[in-house]
N, C-alpha and C. Protein backbone atom coordinates (compact mmCIF):
# COMPACT_ATOMS: atom_id res chain seq x y z
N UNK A 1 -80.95 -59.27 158.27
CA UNK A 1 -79.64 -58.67 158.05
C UNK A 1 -78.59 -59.47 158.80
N UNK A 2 -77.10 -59.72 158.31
CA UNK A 2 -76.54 -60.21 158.72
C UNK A 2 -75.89 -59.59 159.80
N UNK A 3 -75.16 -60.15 160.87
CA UNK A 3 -74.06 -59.29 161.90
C UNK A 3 -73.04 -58.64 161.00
N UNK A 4 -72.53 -59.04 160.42
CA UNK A 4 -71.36 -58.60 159.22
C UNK A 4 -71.66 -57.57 158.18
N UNK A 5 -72.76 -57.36 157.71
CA UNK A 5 -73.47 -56.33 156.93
C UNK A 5 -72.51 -55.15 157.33
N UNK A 6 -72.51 -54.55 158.48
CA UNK A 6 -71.91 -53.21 158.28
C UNK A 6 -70.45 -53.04 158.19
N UNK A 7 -69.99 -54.23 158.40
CA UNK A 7 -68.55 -54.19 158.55
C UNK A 7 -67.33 -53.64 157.28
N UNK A 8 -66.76 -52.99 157.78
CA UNK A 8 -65.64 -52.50 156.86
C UNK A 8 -65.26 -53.54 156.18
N UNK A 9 -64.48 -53.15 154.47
CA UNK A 9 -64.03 -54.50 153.65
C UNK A 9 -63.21 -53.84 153.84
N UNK A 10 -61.37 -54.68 153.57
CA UNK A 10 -60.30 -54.30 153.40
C UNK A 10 -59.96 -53.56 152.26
N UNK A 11 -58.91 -53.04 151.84
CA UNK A 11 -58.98 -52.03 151.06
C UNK A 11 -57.50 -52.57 150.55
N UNK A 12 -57.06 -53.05 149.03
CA UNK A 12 -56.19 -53.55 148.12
C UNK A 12 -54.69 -52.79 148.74
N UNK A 13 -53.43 -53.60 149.25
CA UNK A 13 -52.52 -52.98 149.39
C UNK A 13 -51.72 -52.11 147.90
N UNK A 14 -50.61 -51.42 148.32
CA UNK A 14 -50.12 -51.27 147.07
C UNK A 14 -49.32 -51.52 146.03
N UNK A 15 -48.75 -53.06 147.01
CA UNK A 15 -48.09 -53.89 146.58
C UNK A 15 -49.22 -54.80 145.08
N UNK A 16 -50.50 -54.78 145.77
CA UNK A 16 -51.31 -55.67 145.04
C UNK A 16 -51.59 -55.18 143.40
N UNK A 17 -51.67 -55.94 142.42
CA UNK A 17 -51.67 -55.63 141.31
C UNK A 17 -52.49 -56.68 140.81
N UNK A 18 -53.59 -56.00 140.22
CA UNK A 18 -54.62 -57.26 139.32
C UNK A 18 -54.94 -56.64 138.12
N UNK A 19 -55.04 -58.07 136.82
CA UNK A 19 -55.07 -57.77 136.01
C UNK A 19 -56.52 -58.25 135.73
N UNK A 20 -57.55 -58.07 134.57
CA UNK A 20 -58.71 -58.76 134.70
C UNK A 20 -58.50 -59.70 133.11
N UNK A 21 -59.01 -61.04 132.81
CA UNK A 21 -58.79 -61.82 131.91
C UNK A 21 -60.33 -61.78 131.51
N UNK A 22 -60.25 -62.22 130.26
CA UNK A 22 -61.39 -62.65 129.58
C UNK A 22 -62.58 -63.45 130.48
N UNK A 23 -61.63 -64.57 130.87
CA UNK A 23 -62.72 -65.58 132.61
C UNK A 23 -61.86 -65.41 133.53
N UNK A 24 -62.05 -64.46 134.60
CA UNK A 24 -61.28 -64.06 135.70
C UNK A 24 -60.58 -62.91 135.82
N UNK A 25 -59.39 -63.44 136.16
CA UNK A 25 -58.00 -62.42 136.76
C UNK A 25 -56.85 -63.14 136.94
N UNK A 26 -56.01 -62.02 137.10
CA UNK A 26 -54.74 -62.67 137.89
C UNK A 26 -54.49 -61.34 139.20
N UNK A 27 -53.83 -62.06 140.48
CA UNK A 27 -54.08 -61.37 141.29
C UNK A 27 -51.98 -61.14 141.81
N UNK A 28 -51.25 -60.74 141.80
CA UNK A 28 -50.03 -60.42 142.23
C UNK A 28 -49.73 -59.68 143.45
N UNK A 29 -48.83 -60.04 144.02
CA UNK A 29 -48.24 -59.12 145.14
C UNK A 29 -46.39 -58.95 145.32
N UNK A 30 -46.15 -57.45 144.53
CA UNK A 30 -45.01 -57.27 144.20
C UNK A 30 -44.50 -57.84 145.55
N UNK A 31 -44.53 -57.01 146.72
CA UNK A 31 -44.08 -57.26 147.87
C UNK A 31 -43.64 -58.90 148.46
N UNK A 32 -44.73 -59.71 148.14
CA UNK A 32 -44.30 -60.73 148.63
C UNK A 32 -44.22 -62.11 147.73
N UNK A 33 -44.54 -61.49 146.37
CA UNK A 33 -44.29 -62.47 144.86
C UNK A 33 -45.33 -63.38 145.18
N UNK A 34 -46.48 -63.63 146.04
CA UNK A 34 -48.06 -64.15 145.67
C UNK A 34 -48.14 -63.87 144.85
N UNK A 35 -48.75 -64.82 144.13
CA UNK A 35 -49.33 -65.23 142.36
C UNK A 35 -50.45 -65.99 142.40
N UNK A 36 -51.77 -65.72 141.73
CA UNK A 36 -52.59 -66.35 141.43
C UNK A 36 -53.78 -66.30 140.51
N UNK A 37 -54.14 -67.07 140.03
CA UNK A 37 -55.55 -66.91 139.44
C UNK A 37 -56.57 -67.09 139.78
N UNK A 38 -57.26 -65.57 139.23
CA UNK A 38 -58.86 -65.81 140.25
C UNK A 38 -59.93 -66.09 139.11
N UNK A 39 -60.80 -66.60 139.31
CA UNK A 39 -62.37 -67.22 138.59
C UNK A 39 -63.19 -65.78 138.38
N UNK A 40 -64.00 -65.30 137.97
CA UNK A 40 -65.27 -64.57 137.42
C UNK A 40 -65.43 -63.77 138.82
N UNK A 41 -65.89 -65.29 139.68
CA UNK A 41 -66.51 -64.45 140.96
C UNK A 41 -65.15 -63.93 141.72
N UNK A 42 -64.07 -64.17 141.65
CA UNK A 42 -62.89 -63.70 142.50
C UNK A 42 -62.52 -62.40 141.89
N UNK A 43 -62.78 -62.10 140.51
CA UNK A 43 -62.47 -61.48 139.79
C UNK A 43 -63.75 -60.03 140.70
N UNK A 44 -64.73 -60.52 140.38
CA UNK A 44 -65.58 -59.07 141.09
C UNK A 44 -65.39 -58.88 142.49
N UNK A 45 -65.67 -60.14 142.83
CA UNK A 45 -65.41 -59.58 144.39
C UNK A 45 -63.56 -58.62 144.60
N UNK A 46 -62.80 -58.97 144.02
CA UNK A 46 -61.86 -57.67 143.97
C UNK A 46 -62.23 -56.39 142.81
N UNK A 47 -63.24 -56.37 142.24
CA UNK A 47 -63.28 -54.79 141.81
C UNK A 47 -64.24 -54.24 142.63
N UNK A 48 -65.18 -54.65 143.31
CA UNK A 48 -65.88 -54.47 144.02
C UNK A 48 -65.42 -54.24 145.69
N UNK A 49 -63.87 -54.18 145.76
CA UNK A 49 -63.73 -53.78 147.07
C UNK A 49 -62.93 -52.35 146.95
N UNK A 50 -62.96 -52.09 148.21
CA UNK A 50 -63.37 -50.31 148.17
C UNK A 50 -62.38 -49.82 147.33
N UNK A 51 -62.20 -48.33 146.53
CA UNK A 51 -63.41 -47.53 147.15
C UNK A 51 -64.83 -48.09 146.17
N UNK A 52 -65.46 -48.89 145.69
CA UNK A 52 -66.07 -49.29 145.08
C UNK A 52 -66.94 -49.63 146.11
N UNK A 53 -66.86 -50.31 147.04
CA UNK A 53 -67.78 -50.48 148.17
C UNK A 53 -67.28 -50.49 148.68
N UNK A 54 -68.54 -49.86 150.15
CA UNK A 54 -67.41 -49.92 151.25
C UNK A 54 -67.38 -50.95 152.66
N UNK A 55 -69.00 -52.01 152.55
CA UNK A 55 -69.21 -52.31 153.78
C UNK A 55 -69.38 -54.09 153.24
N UNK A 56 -69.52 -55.19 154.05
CA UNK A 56 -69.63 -55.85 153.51
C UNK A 56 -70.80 -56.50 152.61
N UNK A 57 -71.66 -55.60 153.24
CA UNK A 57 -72.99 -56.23 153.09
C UNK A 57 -73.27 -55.65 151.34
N UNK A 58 -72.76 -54.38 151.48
CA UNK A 58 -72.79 -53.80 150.36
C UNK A 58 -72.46 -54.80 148.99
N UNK A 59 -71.35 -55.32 148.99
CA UNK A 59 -70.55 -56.15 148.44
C UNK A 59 -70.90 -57.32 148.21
N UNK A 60 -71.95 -57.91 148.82
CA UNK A 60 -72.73 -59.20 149.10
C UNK A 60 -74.15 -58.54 148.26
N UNK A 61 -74.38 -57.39 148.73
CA UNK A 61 -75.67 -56.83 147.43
C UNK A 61 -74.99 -56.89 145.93
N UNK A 62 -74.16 -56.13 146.05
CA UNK A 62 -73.92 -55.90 144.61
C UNK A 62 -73.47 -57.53 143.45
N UNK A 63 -72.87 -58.20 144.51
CA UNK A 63 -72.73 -59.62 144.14
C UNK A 63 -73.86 -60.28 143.93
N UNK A 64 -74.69 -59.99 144.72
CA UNK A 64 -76.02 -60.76 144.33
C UNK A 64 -76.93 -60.30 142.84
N UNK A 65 -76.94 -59.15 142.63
CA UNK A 65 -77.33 -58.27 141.43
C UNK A 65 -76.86 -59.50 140.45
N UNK A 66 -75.33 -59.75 140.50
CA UNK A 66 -74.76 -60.73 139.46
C UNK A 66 -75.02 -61.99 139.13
N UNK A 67 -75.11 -62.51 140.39
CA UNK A 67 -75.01 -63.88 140.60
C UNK A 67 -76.37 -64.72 141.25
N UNK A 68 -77.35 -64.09 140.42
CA UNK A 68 -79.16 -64.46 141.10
C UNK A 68 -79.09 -65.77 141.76
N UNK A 69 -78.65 -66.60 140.73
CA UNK A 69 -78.75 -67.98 141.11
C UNK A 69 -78.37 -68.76 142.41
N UNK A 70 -77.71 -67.77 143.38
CA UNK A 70 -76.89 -68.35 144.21
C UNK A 70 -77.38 -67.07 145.51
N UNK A 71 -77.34 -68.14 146.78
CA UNK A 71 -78.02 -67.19 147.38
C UNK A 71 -77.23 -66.44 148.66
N UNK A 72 -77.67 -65.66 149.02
CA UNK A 72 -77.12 -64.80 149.31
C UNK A 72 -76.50 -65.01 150.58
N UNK A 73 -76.65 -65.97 151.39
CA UNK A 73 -75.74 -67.26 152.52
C UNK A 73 -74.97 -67.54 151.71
N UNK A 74 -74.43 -68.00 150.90
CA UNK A 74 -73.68 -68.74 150.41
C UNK A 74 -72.26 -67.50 149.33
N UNK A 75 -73.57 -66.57 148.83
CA UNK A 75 -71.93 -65.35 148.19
C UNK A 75 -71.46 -64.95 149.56
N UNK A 76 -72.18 -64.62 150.98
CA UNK A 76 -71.32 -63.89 152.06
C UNK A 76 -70.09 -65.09 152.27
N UNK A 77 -70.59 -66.33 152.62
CA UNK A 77 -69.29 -67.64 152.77
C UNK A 77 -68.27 -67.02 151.41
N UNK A 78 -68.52 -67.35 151.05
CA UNK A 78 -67.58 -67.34 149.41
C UNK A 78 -66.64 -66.02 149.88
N UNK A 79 -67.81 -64.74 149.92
CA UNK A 79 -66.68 -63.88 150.16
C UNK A 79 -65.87 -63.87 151.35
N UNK A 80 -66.45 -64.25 152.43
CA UNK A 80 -65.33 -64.55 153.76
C UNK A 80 -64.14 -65.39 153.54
N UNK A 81 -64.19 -66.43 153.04
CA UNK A 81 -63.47 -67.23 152.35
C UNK A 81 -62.36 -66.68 151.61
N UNK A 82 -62.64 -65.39 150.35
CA UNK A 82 -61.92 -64.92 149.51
C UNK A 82 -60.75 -63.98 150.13
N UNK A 83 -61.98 -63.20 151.00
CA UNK A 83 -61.10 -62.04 151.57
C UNK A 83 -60.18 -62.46 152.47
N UNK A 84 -60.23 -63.75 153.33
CA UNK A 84 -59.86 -64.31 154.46
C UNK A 84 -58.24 -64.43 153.61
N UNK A 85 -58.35 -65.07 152.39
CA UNK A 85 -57.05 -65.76 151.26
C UNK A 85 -56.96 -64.28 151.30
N UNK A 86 -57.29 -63.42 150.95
CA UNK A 86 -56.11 -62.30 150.47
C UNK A 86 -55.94 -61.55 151.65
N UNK A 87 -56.07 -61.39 152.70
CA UNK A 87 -55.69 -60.99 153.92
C UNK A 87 -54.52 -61.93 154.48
N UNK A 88 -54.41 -63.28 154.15
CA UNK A 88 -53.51 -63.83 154.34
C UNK A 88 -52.10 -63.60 153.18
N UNK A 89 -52.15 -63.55 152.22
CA UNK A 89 -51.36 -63.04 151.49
C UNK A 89 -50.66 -61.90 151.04
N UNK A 90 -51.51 -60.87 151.75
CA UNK A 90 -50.99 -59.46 152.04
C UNK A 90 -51.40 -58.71 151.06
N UNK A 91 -52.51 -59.51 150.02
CA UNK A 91 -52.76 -58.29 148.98
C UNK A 91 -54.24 -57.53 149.00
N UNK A 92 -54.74 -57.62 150.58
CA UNK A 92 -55.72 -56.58 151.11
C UNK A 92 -55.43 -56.00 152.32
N UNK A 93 -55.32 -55.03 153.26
CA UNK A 93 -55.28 -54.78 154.66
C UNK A 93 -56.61 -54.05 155.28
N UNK A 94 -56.81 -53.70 156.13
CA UNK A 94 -58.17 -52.82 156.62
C UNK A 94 -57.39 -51.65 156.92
N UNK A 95 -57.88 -50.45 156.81
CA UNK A 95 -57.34 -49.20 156.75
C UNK A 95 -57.94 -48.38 158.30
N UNK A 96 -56.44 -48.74 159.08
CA UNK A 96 -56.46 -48.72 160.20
C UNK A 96 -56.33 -46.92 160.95
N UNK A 97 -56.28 -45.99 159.37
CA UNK A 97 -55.97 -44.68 160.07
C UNK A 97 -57.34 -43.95 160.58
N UNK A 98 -56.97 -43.64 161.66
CA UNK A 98 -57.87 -42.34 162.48
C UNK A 98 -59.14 -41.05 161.42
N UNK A 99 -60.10 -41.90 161.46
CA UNK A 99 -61.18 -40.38 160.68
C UNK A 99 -60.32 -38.92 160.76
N UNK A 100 -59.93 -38.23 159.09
CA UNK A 100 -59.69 -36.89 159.15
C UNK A 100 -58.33 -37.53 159.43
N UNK A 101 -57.26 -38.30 159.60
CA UNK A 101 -56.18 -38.13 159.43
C UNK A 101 -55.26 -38.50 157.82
N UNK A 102 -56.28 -39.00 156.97
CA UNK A 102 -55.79 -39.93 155.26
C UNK A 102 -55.85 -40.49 155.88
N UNK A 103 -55.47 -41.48 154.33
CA UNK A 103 -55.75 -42.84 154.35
C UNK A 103 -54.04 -43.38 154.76
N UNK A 104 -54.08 -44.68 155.20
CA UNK A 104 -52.80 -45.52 155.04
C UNK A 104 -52.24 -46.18 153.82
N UNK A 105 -53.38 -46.84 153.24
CA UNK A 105 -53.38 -47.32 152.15
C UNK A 105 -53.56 -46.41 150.60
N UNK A 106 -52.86 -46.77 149.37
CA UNK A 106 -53.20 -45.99 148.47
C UNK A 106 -54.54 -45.51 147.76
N UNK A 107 -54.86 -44.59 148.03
CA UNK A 107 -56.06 -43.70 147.47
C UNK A 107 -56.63 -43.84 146.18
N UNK A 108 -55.56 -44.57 145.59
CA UNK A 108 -56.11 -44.81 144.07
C UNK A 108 -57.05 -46.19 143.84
N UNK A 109 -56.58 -46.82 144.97
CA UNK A 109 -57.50 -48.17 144.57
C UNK A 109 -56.32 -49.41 144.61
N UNK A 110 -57.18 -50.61 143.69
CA UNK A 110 -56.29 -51.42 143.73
C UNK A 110 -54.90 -51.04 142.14
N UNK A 111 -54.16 -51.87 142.39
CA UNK A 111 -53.11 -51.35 141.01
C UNK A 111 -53.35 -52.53 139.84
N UNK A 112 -52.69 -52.03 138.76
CA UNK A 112 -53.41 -52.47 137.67
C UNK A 112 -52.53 -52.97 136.57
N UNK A 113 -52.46 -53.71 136.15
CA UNK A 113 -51.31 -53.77 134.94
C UNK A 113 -51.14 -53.46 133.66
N UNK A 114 -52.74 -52.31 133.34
CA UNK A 114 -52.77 -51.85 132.01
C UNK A 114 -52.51 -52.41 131.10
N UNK A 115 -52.11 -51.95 130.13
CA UNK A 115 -51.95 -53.08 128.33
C UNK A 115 -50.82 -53.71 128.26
N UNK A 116 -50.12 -53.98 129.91
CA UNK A 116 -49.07 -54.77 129.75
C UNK A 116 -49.42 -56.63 129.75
């Protein structure tokens, strides 16, 4: 097991808005006009963060389910890597409120751009 396994994943601000494409995504942040396109695997590893999962290791299982071929050292890099870019861009935060007080972040998840 890794040290990181239990660790909390960040949780999509509500600025953040992703759309999912045929190969990938696109990933937006009203707040700070970040724009980008994500690949297949960028694409799950953001539906796959919470409330979809909640720990990292979790997230590194469920990635692996997908992605046999590739082992499971190498999806945790990838995802440190990913999350590291959207923590820098402001379109994930860690949800810093007190057990039993809500959440900080929006409850619905990440936001979405529907059939627009």
């Amino acid at each position: 097991m890794d040290p990181l396994d239990d660790n909390p994943l960040p949780c999509p601000t509500p600025s953040a808005v992703f759309r999912r494409l045929q190969e990938g995504g696109v990933l937006y942040s009203t707040e700070t006009e970040v724009y980008f396109g994500v690949g297949n695997v960028g694409a799950h590893i953001w539906e796959f963060l919470p409330p979809e999962t909640r720990s990292f290791g979790e997230l590194v299982a469920r990635l692996s389910t997908i992605y046999r071929d590739v082992t499971p050292t190498q999806i945790r890099a990838d995802v440190e890597r990913f999350i590291a870019e959207l923590l820098e861009n402001g379109l994930v935060a860690y949800d810093t409120t007190p057990p039993g007080e809500g959440r900080a972040l929006d409850p619905e998840g990440p936001g979405t751009l529907g059939a627009y």
